[in-house]
PDB file of N, CA and C in Angstrom:
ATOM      1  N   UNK A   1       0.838  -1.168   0.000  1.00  0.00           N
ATOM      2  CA  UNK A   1       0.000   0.000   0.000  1.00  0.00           C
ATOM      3  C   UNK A   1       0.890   1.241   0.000  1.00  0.00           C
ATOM      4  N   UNK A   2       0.819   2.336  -0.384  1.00  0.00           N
ATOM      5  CA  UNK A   2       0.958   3.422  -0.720  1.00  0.00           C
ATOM      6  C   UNK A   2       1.080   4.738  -0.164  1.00  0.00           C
ATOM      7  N   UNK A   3       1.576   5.485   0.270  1.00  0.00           N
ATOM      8  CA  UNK A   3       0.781   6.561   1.213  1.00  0.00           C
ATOM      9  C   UNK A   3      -0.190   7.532   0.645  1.00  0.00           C
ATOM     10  N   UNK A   4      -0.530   7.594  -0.548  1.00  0.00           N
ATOM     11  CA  UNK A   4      -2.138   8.020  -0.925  1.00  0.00           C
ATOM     12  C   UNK A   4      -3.244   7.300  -0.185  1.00  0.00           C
ATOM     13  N   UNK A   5      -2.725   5.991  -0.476  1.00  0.00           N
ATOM     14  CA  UNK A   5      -3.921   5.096  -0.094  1.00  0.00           C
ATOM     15  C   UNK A   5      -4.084   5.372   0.996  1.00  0.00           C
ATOM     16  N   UNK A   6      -3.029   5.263   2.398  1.00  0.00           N
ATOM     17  CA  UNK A   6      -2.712   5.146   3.537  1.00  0.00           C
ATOM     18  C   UNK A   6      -3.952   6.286   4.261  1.00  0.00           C
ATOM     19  N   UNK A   7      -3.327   8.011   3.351  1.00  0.00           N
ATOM     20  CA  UNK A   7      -4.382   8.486   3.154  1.00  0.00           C
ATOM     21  C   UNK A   7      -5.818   8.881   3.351  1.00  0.00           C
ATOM     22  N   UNK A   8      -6.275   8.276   1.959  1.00  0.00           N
ATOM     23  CA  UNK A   8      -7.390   7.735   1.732  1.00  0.00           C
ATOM     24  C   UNK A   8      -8.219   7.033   2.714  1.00  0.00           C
ATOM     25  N   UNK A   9      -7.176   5.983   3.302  1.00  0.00           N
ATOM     26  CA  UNK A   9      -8.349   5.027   4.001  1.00  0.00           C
ATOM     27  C   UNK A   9      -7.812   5.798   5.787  1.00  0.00           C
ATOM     28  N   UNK A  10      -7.334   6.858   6.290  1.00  0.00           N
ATOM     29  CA  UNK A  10      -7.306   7.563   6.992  1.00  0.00           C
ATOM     30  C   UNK A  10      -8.203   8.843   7.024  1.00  0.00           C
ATOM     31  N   UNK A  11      -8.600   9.008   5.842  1.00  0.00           N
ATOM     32  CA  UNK A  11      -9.346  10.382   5.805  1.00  0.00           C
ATOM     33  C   UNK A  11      -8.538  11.442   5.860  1.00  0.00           C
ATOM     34  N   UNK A  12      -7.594  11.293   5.175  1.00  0.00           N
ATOM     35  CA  UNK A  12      -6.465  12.063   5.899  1.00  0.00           C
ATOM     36  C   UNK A  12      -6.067  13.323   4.837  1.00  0.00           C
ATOM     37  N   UNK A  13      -6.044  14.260   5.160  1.00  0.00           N
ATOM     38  CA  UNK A  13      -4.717  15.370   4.108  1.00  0.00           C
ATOM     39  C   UNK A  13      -3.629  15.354   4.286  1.00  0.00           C
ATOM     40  N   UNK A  14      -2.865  15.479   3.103  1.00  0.00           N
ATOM     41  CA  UNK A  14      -1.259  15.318   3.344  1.00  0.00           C
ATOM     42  C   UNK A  14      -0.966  17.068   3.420  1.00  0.00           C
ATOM     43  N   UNK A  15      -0.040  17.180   4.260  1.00  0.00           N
ATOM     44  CA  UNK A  15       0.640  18.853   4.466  1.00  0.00           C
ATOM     45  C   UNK A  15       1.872  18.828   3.859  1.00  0.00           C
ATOM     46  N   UNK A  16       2.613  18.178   3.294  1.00  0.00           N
ATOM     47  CA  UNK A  16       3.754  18.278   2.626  1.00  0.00           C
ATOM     48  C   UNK A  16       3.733  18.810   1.543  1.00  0.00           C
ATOM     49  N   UNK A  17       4.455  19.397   0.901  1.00  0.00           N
ATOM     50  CA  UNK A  17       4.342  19.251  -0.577  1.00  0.00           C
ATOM     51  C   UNK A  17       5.510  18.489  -1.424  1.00  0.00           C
ATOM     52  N   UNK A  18       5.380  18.676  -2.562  1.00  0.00           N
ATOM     53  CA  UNK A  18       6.537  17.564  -3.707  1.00  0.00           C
ATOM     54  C   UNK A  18       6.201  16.361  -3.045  1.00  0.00           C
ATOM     55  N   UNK A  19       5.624  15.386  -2.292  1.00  0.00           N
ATOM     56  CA  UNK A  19       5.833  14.399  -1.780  1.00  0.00           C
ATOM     57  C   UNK A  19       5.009  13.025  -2.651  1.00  0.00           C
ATOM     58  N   UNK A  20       6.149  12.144  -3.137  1.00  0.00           N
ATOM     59  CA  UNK A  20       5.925  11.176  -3.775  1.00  0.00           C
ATOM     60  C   UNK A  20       4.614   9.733  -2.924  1.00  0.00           C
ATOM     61  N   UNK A  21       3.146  10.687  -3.351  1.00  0.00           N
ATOM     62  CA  UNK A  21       2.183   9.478  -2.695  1.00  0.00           C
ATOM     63  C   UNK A  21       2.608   7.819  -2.942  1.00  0.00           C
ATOM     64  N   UNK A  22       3.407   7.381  -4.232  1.00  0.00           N
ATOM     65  CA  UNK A  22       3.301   6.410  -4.210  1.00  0.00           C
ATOM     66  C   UNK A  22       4.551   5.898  -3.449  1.00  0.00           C
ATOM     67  N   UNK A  23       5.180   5.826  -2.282  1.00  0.00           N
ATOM     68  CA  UNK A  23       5.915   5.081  -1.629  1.00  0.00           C
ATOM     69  C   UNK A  23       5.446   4.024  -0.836  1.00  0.00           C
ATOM     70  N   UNK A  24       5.881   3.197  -1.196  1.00  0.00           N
ATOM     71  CA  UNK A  24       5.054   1.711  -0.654  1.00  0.00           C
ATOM     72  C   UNK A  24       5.588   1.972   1.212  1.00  0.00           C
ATOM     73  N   UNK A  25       4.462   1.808   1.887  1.00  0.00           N
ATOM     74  CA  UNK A  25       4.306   1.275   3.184  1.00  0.00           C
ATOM     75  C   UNK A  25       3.827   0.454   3.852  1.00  0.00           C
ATOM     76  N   UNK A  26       4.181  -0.469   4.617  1.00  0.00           N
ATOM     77  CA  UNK A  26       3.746  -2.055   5.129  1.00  0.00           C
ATOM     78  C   UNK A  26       3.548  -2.135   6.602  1.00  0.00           C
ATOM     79  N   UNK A  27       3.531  -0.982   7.389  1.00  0.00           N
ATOM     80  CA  UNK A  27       3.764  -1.517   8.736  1.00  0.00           C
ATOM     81  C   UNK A  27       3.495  -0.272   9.149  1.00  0.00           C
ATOM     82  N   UNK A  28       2.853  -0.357  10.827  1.00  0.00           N
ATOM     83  CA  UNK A  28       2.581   1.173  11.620  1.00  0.00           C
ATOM     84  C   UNK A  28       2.718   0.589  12.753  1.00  0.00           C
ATOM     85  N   UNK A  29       2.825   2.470  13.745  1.00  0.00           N
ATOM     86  CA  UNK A  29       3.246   1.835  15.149  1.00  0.00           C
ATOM     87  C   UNK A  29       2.233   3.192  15.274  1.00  0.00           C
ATOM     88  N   UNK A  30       1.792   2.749  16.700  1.00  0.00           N
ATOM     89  CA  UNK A  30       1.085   3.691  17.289  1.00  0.00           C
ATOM     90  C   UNK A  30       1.577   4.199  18.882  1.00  0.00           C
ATOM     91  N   UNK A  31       2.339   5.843  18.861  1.00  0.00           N
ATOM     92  CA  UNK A  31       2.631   6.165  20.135  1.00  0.00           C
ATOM     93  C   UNK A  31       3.079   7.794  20.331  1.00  0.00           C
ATOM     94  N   UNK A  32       2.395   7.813  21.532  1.00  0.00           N
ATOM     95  CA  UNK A  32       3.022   9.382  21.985  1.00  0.00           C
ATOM     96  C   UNK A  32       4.251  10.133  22.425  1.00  0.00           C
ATOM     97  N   UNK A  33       4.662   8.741  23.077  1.00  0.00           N
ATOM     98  CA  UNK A  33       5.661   9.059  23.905  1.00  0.00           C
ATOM     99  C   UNK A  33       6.680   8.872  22.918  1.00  0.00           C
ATOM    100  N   UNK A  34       8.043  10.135  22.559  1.00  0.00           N
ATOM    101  CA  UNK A  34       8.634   9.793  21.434  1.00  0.00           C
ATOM    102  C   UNK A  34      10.067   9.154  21.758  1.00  0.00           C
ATOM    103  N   UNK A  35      10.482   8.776  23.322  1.00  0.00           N
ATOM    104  CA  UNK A  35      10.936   7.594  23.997  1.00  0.00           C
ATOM    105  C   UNK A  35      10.983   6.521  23.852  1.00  0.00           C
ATOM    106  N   UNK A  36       9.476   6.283  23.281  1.00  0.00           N
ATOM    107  CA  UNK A  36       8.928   4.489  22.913  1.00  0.00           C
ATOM    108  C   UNK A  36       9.012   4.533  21.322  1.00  0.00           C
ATOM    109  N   UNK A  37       8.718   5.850  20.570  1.00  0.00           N
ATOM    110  CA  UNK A  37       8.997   5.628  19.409  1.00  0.00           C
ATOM    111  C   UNK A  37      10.303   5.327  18.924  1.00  0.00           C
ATOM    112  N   UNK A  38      11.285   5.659  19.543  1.00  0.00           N
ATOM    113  CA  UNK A  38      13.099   5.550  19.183  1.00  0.00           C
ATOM    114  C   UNK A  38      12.987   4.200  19.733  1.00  0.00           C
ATOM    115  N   UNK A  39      12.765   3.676  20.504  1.00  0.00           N
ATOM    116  CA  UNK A  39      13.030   2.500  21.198  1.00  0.00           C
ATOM    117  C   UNK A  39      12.468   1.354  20.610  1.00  0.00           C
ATOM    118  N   UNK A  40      11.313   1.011  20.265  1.00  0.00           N
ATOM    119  CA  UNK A  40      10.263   0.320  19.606  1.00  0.00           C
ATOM    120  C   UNK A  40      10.369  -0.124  17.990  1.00  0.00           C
ATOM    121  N   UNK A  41       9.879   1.131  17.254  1.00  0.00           N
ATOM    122  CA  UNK A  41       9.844   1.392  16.239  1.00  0.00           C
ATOM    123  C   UNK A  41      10.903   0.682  15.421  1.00  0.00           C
ATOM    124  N   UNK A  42       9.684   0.117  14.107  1.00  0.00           N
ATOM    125  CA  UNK A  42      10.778  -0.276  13.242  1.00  0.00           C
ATOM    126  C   UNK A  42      10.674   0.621  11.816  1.00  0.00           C
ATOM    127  N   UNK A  43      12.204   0.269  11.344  1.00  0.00           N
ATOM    128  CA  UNK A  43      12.322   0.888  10.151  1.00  0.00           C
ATOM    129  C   UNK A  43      11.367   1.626   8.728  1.00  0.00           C
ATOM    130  N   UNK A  44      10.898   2.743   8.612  1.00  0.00           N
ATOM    131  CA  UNK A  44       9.735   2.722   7.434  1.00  0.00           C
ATOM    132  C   UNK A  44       8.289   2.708   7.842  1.00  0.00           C
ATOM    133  N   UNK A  45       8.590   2.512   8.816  1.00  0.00           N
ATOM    134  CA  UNK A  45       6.924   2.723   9.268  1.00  0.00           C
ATOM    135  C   UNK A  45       5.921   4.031   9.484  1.00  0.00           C
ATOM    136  N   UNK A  46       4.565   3.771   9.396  1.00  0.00           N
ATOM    137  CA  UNK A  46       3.759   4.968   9.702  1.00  0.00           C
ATOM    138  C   UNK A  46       3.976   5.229  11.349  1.00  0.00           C
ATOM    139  N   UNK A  47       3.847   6.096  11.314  1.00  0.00           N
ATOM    140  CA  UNK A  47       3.598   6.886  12.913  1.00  0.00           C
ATOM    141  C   UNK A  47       2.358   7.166  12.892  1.00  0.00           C
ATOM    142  N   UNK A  48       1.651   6.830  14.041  1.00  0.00           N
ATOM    143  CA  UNK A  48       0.205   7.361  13.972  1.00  0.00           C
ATOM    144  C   UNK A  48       0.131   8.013  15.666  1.00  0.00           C
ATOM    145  N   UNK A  49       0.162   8.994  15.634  1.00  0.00           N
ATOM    146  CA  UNK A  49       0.374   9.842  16.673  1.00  0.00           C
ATOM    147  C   UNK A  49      -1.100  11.235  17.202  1.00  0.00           C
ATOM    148  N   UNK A  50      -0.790  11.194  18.438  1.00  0.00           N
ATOM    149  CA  UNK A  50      -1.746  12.139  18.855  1.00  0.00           C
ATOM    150  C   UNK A  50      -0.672  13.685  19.159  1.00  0.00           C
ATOM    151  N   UNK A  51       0.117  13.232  19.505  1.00  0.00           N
ATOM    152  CA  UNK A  51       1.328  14.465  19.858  1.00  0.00           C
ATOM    153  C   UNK A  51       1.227  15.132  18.402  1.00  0.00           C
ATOM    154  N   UNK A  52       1.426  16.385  18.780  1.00  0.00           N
ATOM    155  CA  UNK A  52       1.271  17.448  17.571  1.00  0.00           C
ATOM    156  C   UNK A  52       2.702  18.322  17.830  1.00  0.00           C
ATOM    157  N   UNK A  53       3.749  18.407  17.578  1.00  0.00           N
ATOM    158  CA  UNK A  53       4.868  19.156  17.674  1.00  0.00           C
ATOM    159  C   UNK A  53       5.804  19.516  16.766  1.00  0.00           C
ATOM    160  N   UNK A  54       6.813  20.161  16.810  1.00  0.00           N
ATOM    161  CA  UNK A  54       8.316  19.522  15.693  1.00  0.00           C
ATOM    162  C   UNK A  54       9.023  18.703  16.079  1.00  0.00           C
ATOM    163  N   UNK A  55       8.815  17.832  17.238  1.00  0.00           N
ATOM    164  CA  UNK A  55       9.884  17.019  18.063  1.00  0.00           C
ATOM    165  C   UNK A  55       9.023  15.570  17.179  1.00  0.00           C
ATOM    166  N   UNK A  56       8.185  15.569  16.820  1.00  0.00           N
ATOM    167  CA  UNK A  56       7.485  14.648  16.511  1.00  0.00           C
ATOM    168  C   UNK A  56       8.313  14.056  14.982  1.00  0.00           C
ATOM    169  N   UNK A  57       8.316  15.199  14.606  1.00  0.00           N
ATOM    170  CA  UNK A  57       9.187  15.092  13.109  1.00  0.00           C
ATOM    171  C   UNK A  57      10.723  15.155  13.411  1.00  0.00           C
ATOM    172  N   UNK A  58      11.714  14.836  14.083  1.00  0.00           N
ATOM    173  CA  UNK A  58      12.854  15.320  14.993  1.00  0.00           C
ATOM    174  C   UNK A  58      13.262  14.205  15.248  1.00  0.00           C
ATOM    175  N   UNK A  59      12.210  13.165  15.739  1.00  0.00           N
ATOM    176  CA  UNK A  59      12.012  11.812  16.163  1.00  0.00           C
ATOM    177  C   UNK A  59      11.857  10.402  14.984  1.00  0.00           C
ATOM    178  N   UNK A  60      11.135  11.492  14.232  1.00  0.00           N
ATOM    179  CA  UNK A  60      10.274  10.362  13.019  1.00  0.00           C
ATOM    180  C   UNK A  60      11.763  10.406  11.905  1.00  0.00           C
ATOM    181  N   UNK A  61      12.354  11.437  11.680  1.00  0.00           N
ATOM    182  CA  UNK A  61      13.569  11.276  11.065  1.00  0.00           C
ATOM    183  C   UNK A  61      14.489  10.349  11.352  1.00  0.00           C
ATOM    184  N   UNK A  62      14.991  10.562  12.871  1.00  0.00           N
ATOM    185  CA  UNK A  62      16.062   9.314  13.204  1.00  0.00           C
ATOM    186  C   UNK A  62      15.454   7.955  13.164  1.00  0.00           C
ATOM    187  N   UNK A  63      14.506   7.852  14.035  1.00  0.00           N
ATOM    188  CA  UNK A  63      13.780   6.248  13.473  1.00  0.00           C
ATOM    189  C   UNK A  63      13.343   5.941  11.959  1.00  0.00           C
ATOM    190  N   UNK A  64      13.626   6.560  10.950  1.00  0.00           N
ATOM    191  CA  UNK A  64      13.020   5.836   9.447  1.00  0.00           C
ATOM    192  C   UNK A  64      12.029   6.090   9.319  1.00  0.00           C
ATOM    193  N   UNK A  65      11.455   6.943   9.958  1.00  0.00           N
ATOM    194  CA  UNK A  65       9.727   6.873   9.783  1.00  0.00           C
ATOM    195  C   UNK A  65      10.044   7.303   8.127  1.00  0.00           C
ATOM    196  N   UNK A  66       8.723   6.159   7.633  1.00  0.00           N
ATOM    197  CA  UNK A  66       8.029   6.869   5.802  1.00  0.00           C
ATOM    198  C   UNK A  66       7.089   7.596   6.384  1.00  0.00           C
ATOM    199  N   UNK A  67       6.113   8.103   7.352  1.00  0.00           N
ATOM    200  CA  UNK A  67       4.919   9.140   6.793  1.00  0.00           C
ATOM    201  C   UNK A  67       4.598   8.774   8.404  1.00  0.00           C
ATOM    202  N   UNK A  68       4.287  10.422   9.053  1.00  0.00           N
ATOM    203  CA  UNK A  68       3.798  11.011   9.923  1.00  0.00           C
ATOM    204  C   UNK A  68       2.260  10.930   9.953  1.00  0.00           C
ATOM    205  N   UNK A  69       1.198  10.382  10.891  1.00  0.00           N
ATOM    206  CA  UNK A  69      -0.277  11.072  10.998  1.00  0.00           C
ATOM    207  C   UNK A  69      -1.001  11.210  11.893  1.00  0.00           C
ATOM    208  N   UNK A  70      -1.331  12.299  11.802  1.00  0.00           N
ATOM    209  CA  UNK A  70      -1.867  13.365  13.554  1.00  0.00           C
ATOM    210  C   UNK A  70      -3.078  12.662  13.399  1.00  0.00           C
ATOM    211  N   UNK A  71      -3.415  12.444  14.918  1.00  0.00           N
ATOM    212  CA  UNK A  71      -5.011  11.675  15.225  1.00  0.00           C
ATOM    213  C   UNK A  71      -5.487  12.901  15.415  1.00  0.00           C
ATOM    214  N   UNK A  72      -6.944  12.561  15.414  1.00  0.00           N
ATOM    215  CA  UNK A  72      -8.003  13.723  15.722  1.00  0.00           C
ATOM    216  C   UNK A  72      -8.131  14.997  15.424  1.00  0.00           C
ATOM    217  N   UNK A  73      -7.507  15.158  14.467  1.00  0.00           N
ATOM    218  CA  UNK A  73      -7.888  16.177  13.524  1.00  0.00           C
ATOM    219  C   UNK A  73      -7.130  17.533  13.574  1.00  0.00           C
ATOM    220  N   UNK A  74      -5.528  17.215  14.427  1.00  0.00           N
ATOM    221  CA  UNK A  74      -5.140  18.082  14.838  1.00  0.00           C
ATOM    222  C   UNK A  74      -4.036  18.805  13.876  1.00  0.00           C
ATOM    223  N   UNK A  75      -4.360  20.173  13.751  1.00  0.00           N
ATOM    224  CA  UNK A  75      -3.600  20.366  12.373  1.00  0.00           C
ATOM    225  C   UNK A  75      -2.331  21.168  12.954  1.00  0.00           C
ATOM    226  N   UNK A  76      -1.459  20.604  12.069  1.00  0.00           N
ATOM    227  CA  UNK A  76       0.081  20.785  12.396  1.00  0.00           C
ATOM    228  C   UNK A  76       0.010  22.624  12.123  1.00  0.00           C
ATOM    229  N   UNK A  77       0.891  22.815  12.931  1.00  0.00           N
ATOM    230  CA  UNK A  77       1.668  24.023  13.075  1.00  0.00           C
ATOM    231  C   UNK A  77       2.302  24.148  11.826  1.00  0.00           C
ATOM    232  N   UNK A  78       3.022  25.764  11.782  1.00  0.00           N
ATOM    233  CA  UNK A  78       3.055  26.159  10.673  1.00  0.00           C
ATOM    234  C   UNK A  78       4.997  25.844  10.695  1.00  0.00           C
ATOM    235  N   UNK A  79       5.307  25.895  12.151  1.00  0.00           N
ATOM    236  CA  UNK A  79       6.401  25.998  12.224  1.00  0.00           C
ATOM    237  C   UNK A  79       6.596  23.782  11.672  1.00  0.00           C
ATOM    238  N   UNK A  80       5.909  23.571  12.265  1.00  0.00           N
ATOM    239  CA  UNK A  80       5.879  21.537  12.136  1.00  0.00           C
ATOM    240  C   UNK A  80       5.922  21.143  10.283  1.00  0.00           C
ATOM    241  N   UNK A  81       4.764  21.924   9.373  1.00  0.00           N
ATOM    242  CA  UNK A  81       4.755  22.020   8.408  1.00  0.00           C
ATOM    243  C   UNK A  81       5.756  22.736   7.409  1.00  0.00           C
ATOM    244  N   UNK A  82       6.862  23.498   7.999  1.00  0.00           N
ATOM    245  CA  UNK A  82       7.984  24.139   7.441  1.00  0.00           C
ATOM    246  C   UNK A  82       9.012  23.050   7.649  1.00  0.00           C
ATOM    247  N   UNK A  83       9.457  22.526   8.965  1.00  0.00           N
ATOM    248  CA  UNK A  83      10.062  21.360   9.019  1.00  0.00           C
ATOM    249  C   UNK A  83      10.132  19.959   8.585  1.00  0.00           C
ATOM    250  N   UNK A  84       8.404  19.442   7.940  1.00  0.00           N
ATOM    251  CA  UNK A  84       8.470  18.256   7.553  1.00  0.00           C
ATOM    252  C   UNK A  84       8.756  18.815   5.877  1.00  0.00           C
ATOM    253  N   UNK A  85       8.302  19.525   5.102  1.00  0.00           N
ATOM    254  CA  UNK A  85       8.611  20.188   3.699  1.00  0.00           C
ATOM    255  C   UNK A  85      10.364  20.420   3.786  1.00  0.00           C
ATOM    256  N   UNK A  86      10.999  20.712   4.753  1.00  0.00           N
ATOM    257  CA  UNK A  86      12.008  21.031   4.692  1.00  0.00           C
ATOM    258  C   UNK A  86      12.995  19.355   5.043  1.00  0.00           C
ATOM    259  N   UNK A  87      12.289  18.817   5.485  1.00  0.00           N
ATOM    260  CA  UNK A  87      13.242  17.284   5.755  1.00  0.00           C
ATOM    261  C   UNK A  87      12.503  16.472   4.547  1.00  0.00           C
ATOM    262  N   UNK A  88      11.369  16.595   4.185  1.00  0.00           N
ATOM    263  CA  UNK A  88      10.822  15.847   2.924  1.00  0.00           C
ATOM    264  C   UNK A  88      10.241  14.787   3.912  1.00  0.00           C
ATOM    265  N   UNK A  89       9.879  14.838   5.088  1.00  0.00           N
ATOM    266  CA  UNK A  89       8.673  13.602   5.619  1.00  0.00           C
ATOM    267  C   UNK A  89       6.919  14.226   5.477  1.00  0.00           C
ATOM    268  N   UNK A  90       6.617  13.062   4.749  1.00  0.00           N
ATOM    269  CA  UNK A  90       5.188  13.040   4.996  1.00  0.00           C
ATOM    270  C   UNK A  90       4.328  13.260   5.853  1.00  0.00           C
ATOM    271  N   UNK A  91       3.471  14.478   6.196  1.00  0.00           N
ATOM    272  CA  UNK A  91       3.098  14.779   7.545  1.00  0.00           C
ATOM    273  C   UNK A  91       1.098  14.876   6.939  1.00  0.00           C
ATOM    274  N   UNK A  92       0.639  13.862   7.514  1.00  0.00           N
ATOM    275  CA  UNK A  92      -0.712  13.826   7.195  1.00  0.00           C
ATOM    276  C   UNK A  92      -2.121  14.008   8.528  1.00  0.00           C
ATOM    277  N   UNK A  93      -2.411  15.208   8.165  1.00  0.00           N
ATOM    278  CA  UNK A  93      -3.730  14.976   9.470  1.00  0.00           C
ATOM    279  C   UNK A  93      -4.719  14.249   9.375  1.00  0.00           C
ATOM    280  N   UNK A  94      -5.308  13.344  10.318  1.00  0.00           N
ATOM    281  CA  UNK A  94      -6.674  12.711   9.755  1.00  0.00           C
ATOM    282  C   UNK A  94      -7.727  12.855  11.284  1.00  0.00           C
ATOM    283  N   UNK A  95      -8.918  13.345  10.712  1.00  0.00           N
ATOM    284  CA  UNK A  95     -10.025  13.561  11.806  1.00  0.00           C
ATOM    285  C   UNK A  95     -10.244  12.319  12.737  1.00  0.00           C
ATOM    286  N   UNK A  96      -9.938  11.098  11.915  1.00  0.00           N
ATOM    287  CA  UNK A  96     -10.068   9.837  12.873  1.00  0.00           C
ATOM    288  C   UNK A  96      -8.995   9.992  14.224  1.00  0.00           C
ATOM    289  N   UNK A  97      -9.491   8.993  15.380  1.00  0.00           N
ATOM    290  CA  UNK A  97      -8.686   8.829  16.367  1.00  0.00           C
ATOM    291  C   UNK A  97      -7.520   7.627  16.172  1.00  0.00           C
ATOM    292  N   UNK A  98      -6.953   7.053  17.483  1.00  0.00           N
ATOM    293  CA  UNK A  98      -5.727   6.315  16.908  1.00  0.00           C
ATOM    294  C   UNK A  98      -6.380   5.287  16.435  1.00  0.00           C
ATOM    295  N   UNK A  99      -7.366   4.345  17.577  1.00  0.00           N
ATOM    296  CA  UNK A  99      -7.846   3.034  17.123  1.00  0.00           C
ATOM    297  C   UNK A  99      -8.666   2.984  16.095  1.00  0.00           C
ATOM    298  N   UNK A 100      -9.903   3.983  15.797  1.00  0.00           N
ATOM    299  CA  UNK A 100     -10.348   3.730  14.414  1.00  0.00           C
ATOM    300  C   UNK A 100      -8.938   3.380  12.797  1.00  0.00           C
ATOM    301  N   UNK A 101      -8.071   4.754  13.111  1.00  0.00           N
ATOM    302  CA  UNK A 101      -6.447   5.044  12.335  1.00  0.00           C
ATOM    303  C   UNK A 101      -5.893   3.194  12.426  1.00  0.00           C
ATOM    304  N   UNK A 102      -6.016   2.738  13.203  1.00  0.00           N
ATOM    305  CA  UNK A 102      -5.200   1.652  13.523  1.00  0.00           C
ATOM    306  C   UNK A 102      -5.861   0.317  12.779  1.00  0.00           C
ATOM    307  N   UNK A 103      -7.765   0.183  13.177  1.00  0.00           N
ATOM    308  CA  UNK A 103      -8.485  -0.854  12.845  1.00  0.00           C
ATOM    309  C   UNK A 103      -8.684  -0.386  10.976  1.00  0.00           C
ATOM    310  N   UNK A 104      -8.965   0.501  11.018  1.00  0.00           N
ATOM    311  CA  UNK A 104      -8.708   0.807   9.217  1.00  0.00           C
ATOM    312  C   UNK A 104      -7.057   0.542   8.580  1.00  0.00           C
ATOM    313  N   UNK A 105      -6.328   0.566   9.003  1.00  0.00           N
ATOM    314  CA  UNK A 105      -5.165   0.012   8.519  1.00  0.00           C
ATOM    315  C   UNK A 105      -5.185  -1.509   8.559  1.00  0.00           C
ATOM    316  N   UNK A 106      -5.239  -2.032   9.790  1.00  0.00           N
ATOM    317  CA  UNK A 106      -5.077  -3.361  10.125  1.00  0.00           C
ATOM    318  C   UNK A 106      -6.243  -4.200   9.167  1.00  0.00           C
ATOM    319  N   UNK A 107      -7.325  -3.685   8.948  1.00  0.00           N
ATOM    320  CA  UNK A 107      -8.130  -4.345   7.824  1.00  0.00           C
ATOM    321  C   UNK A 107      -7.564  -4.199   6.319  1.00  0.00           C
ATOM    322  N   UNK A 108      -6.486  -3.605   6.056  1.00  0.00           N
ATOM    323  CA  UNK A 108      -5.619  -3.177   4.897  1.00  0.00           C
ATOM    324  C   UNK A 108      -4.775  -3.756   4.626  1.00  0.00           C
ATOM    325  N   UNK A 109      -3.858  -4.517   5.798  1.00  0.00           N
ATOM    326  CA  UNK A 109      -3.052  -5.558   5.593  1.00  0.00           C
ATOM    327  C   UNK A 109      -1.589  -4.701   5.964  1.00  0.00           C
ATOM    328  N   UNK A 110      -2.035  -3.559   6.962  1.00  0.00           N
ATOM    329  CA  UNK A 110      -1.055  -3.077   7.497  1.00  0.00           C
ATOM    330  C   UNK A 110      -0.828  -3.815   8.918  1.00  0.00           C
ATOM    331  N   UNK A 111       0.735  -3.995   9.119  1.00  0.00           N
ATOM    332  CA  UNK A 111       0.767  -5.195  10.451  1.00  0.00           C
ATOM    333  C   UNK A 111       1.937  -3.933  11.281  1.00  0.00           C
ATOM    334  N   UNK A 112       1.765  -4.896  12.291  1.00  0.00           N
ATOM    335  CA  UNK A 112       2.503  -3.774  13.459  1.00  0.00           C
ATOM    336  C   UNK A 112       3.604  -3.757  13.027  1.00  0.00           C
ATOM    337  N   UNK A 113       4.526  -2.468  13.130  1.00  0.00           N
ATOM    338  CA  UNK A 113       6.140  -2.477  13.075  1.00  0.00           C
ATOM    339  C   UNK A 113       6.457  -1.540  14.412  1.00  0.00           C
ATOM    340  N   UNK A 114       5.820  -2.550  15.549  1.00  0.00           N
ATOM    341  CA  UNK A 114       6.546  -2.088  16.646  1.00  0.00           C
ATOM    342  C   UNK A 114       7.553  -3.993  17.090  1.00  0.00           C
ATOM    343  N   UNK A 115       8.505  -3.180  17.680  1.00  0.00           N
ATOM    344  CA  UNK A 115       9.620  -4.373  18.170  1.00  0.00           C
ATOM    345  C   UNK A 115       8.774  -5.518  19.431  1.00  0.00           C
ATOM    346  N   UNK A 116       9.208  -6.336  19.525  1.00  0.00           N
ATOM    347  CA  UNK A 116       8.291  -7.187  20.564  1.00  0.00           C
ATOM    348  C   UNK A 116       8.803  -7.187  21.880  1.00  0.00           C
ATOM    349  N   UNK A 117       8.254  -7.500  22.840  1.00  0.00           N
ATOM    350  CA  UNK A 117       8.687  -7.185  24.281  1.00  0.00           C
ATOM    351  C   UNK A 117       8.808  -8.096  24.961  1.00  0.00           C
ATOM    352  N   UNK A 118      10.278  -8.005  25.910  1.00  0.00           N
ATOM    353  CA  UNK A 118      10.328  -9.600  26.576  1.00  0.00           C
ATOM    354  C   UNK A 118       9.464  -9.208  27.514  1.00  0.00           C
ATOM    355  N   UNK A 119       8.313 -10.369  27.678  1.00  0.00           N
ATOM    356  CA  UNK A 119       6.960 -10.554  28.560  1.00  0.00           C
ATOM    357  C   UNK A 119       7.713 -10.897  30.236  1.00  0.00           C
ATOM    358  N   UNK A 120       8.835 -10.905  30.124  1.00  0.00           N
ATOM    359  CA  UNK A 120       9.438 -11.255  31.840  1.00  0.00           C
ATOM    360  C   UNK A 120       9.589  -9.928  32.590  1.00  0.00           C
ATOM    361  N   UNK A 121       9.167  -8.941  31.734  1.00  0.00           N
ATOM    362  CA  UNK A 121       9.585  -7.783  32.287  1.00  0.00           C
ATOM    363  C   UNK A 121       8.585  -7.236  33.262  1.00  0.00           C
ATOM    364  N   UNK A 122       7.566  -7.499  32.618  1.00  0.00           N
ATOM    365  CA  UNK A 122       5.832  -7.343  33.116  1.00  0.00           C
ATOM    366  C   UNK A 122       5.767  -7.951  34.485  1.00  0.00           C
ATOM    367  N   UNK A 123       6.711  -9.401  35.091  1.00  0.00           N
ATOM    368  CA  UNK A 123       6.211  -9.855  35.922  1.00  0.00           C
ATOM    369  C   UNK A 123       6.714  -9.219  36.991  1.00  0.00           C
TER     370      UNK A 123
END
């Protein structure tokens, strides 16, 4: 899938400009904390985020992120939108929240690209 599509089945607008919709994307992680995103996160993946900042894009650079998208409809700053045009990441708002963002992907054949967790840690 695509990030038009990605998009599309987000409801989403893209804020970038020049940005090549057709880059294939396979995998999303969903998180705020941009601690768990460096830590977690794998290579190329969507970010599907509620945090609205430039640290967001700051973050999404060093981890590989392909394409940034704000939950709930929150529209990026002007200073956030100068920075993702200026690094060339995909920065897309969509009115949906994370889990609708998440269950519309996951019916798409988008699979998690978060890292897995040793379960001994929990106990």
């Amino acid at each position: 899938m695509n990030i038009g599509e990605v998009a599309e089945i987000v409801q989403g607008k893209l804020f970038t400009k020049g940005i090549d919709t057709a880059i294939e994307v396979r995998g999303a992680f969903v998180g705020d904390l941009m601690s768990d995103v460096l830590a977690t996160i794998k290579p190329e993946a969507i970010l599907l985020t509620g945090l609205n900042n430039p640290q967001v894009i700051r973050t999404a650079l060093i981890a590989d992120v392909s394409v940034i998208i704000l939950a709930r409809g929150k529209k990026p700053s002007l200073e956030m939108i100068e920075l993702a045009n200026n690094e060339g990441m995909p920065l897309i708002c969509s009115p949906l929240g994370l889990f609708e963002m998440s269950v519309r992907l996951a019916e798409n054949n988008i699979v998690s690209y978060e890292d897995e967790f040793d379960l001994s840690k929990c106990a």
